[in-house]
C-alpha atoms as a PDB file:
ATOM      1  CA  UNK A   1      59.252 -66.946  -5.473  1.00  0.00           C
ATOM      2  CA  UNK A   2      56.965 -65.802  -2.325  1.00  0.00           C
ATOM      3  CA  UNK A   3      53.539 -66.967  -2.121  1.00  0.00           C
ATOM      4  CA  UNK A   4      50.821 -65.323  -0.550  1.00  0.00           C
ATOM      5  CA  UNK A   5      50.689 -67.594   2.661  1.00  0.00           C
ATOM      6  CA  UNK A   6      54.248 -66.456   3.272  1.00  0.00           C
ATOM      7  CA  UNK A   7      53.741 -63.089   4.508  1.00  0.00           C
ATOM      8  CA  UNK A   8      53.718 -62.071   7.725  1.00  0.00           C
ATOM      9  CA  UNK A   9      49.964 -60.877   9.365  1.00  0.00           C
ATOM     10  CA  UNK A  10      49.793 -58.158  10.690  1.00  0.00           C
ATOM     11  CA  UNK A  11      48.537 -57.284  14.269  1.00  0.00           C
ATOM     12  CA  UNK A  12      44.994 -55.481  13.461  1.00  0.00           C
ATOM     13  CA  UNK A  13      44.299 -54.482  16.939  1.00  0.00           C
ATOM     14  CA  UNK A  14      47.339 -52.257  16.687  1.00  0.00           C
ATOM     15  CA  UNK A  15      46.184 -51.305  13.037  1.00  0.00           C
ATOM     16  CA  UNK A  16      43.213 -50.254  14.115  1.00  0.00           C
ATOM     17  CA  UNK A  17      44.653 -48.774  16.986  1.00  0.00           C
ATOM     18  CA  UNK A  18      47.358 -46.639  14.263  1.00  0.00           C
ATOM     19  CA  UNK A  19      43.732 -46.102  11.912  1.00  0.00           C
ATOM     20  CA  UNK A  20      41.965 -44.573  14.409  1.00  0.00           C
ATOM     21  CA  UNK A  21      42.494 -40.725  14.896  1.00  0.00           C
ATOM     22  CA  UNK A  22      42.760 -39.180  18.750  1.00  0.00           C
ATOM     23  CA  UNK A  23      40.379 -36.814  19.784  1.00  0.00           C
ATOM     24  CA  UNK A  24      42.382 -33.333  19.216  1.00  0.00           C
ATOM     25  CA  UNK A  25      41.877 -30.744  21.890  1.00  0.00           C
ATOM     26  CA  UNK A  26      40.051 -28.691  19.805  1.00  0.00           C
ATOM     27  CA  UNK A  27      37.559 -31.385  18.227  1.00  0.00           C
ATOM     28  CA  UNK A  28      37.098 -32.458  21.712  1.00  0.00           C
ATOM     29  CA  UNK A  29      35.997 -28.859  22.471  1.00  0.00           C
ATOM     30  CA  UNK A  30      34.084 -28.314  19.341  1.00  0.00           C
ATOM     31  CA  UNK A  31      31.883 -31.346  20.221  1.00  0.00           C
ATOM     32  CA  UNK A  32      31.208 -30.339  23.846  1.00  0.00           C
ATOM     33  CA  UNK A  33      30.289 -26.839  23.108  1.00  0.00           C
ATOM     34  CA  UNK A  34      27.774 -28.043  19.745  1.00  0.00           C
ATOM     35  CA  UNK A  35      26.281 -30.600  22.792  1.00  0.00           C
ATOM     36  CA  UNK A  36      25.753 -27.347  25.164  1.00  0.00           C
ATOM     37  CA  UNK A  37      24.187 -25.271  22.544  1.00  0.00           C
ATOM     38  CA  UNK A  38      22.009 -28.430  21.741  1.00  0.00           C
ATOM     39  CA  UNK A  39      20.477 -28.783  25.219  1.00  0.00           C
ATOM     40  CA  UNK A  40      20.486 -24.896  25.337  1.00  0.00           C
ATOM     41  CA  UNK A  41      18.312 -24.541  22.918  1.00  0.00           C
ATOM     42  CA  UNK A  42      16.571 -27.268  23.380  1.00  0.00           C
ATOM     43  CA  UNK A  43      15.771 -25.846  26.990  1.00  0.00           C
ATOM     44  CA  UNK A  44      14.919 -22.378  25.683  1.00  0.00           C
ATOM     45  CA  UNK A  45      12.542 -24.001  23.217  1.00  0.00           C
ATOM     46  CA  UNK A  46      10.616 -25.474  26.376  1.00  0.00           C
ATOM     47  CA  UNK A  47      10.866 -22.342  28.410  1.00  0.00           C
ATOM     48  CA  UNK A  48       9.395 -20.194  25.247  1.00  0.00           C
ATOM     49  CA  UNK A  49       6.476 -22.889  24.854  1.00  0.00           C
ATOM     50  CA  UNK A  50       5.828 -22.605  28.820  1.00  0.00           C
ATOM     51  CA  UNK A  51       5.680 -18.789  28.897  1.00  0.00           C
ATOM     52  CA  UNK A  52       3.265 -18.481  25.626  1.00  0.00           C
ATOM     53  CA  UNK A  53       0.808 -20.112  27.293  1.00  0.00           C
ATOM     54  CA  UNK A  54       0.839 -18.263  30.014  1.00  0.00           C
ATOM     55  CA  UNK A  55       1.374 -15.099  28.099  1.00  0.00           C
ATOM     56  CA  UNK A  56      -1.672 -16.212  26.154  1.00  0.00           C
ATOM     57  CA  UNK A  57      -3.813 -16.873  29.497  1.00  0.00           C
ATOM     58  CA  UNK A  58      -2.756 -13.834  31.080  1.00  0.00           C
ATOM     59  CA  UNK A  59      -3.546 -11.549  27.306  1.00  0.00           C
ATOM     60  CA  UNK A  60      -7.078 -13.171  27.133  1.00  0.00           C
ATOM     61  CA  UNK A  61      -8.890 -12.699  31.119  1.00  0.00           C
ATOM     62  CA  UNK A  62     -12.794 -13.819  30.997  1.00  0.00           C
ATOM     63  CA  UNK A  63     -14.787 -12.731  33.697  1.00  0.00           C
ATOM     64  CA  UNK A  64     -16.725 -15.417  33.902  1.00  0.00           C
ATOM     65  CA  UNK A  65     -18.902 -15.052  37.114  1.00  0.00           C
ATOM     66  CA  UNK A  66     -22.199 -14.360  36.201  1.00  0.00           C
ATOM     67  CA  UNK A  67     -23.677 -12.722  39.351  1.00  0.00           C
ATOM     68  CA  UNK A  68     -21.365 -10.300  40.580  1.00  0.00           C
ATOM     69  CA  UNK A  69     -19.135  -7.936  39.107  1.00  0.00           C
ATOM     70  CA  UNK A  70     -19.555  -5.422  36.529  1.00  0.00           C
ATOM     71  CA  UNK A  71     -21.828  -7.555  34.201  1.00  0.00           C
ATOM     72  CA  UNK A  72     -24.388  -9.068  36.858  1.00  0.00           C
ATOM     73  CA  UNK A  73     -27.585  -7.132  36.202  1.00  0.00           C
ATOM     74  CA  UNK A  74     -26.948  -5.616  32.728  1.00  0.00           C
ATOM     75  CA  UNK A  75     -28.267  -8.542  30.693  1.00  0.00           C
ATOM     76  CA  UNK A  76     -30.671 -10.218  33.353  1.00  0.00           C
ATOM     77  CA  UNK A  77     -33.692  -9.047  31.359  1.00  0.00           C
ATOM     78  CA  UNK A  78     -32.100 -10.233  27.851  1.00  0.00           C
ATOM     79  CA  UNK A  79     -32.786 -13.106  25.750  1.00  0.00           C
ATOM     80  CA  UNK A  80     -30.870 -14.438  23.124  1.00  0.00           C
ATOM     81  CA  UNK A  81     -32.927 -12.784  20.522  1.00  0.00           C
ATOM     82  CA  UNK A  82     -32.270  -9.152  21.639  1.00  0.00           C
ATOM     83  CA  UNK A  83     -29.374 -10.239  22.551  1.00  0.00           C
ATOM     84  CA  UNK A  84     -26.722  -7.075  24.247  1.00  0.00           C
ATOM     85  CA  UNK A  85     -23.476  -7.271  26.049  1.00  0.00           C
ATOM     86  CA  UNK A  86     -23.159  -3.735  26.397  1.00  0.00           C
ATOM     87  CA  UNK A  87     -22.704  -0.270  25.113  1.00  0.00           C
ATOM     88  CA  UNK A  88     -20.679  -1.441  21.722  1.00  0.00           C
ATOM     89  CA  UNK A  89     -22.821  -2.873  18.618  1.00  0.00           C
ATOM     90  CA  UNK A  90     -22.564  -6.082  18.019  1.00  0.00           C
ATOM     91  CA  UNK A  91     -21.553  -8.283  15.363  1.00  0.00           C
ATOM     92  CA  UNK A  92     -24.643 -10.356  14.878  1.00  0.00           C
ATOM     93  CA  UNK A  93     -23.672 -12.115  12.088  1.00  0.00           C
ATOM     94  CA  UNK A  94     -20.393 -13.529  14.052  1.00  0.00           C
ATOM     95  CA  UNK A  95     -17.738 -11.196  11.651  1.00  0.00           C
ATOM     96  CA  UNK A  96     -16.000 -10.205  14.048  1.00  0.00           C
ATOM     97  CA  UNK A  97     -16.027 -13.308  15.912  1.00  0.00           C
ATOM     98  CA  UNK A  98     -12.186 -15.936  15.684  1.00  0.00           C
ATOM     99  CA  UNK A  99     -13.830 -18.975  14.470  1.00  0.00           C
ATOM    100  CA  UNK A 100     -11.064 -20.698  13.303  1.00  0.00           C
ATOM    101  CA  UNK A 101      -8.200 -22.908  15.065  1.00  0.00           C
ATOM    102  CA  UNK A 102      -6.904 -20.224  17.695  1.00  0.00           C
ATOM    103  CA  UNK A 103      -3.331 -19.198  16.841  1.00  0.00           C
ATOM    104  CA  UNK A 104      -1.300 -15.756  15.588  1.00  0.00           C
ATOM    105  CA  UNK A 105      -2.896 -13.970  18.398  1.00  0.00           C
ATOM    106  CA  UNK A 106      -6.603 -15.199  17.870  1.00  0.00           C
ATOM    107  CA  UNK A 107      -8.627 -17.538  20.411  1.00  0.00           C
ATOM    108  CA  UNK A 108     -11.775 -19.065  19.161  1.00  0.00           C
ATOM    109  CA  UNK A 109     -14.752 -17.200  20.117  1.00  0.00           C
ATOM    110  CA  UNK A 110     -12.906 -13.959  20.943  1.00  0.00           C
ATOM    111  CA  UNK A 111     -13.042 -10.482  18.925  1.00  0.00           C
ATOM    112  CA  UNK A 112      -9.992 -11.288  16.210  1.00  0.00           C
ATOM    113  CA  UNK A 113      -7.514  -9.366  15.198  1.00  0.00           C
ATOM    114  CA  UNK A 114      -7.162  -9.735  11.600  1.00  0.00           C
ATOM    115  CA  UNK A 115      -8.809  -8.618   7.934  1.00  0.00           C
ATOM    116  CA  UNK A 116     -12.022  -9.382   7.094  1.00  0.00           C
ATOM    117  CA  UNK A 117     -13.496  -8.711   3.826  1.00  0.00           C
ATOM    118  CA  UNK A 118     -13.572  -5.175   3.500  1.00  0.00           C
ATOM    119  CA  UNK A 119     -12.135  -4.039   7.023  1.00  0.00           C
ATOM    120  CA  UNK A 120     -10.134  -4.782   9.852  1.00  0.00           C
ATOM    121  CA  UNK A 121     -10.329  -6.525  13.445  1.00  0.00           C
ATOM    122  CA  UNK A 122      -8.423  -5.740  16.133  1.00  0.00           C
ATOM    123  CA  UNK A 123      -8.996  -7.376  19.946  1.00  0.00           C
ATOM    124  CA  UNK A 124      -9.606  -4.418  22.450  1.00  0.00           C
ATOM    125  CA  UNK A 125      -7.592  -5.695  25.801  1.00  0.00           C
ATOM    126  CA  UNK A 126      -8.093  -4.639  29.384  1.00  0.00           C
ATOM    127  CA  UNK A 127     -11.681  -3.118  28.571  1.00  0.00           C
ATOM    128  CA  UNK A 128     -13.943  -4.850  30.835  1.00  0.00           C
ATOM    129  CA  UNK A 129     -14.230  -3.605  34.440  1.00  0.00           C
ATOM    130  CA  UNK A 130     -11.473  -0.897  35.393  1.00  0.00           C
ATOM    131  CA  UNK A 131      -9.168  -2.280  32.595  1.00  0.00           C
ATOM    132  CA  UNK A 132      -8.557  -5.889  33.930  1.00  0.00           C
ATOM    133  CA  UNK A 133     -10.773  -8.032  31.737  1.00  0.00           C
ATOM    134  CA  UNK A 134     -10.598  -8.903  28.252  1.00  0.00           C
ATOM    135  CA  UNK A 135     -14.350 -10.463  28.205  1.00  0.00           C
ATOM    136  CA  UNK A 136     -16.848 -11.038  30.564  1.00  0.00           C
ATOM    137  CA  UNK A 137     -20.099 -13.853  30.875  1.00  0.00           C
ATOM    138  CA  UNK A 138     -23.688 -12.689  30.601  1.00  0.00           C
ATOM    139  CA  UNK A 139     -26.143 -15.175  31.331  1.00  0.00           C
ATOM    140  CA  UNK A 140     -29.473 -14.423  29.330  1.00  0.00           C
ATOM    141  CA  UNK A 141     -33.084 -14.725  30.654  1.00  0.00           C
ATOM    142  CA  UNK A 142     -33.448 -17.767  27.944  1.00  0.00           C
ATOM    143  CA  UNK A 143     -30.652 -19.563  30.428  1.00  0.00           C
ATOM    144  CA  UNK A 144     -27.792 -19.279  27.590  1.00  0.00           C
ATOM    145  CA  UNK A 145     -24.663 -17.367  28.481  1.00  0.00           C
ATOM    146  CA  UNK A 146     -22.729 -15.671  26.160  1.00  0.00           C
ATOM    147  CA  UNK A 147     -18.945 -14.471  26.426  1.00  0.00           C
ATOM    148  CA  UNK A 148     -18.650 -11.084  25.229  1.00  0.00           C
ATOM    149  CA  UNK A 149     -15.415  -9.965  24.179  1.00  0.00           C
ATOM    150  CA  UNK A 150     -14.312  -6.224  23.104  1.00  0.00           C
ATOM    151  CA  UNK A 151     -12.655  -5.050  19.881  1.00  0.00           C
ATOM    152  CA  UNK A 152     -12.274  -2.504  17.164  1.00  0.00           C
ATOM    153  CA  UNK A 153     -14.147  -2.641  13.448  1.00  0.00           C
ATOM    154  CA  UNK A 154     -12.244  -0.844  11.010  1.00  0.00           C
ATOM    155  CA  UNK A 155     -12.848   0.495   7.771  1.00  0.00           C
ATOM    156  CA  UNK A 156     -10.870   0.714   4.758  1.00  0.00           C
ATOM    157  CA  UNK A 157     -10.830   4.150   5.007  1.00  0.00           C
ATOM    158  CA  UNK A 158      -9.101   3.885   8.500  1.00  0.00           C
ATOM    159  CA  UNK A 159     -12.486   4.784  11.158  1.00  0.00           C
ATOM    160  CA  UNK A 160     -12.920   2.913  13.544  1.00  0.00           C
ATOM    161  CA  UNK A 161     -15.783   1.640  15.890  1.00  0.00           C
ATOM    162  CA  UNK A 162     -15.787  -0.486  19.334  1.00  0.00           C
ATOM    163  CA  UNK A 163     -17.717  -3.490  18.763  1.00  0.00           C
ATOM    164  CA  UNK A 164     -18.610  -6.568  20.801  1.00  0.00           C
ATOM    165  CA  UNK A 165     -18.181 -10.404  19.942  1.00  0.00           C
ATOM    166  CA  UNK A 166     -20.901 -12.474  21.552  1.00  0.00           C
ATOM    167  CA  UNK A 167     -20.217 -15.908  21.933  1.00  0.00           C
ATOM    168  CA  UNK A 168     -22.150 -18.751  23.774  1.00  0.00           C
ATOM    169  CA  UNK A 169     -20.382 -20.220  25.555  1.00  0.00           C
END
């Protein structure tokens, strides 16, 4: 009769040595190329965040000096009741104004593009001063200064008018 405490032990560093499967050339390949395409688009994911910013900064250009430039005289006589930042109409009651968290192509306190409740908002780019700014600062005879940005009001029907967000800024 054999008992338990008669059997031989086995060696378990070369058990686990037997147990444990060798890298094949083609797992080893598998798991190099998943690592590249990690940091790849990892990498891309940092590059894309980098260049919407910019693309952002360089889509939304406010004039901003006050005393020069196309804007310098127009609204020296203005105050914030009559207030005008140019040719456009306004939206005086902010409409047409991005109010919200600035994202999907909106900045807070620029013309948005987007719906409103019965018409449309799109931003006007490149209108202000030979096509180069999206905005431009007028600084009222009250001392505020507003940033007045360009756009499109559209109807439902599909007509369209430029109008002018004013924003103090």
């Amino acid at each position: 009769m054999m008992r338990f405490e008669d059997l031989p032990e086995a060696d378990t560093g070369r058990l686990r040595d037997r147990l444990r499967q060798r890298p094949s050339r083609r797992g080893f390949l598998a798991r190099v190329l998943g690592a590249g395409t990690a940091v790849g688009v990892g990498s891309l994911a940092l590059v894309n965040r980098g260049g919407s910013q910019v693309a952002q900064a360089a889509y939304f250009l406010d004039y901003t000096d006050t005393s020069t430039g196309p804007c310098a005289t127009y609204a020296r006589d203005h105050t914030e009741n009559g207030i005008q930042c140019g040719p456009s109409p306004m939206c005086r009651d902010g409409s047409c104004c991005w109010k919200y968290r600035s994202g999907a192509g909106n900045v807070v306190g620029w013309h948005k593009n987007g719906p409103g409740a019965d018409r449309y908002y799109t931003h006007r780019p490149d209108d202000c001063w030979g096509g180069v700014y999206d905005s431009w600062h007028w600084k009222f005879s009250d001392g505020r200064t507003y940033r007045c940005s360009d756009g499109w009001t559209c109807s439902g029907s599909g007509s369209c008018v430029a109008t002018i967000c004013p924003w103090a800024v």
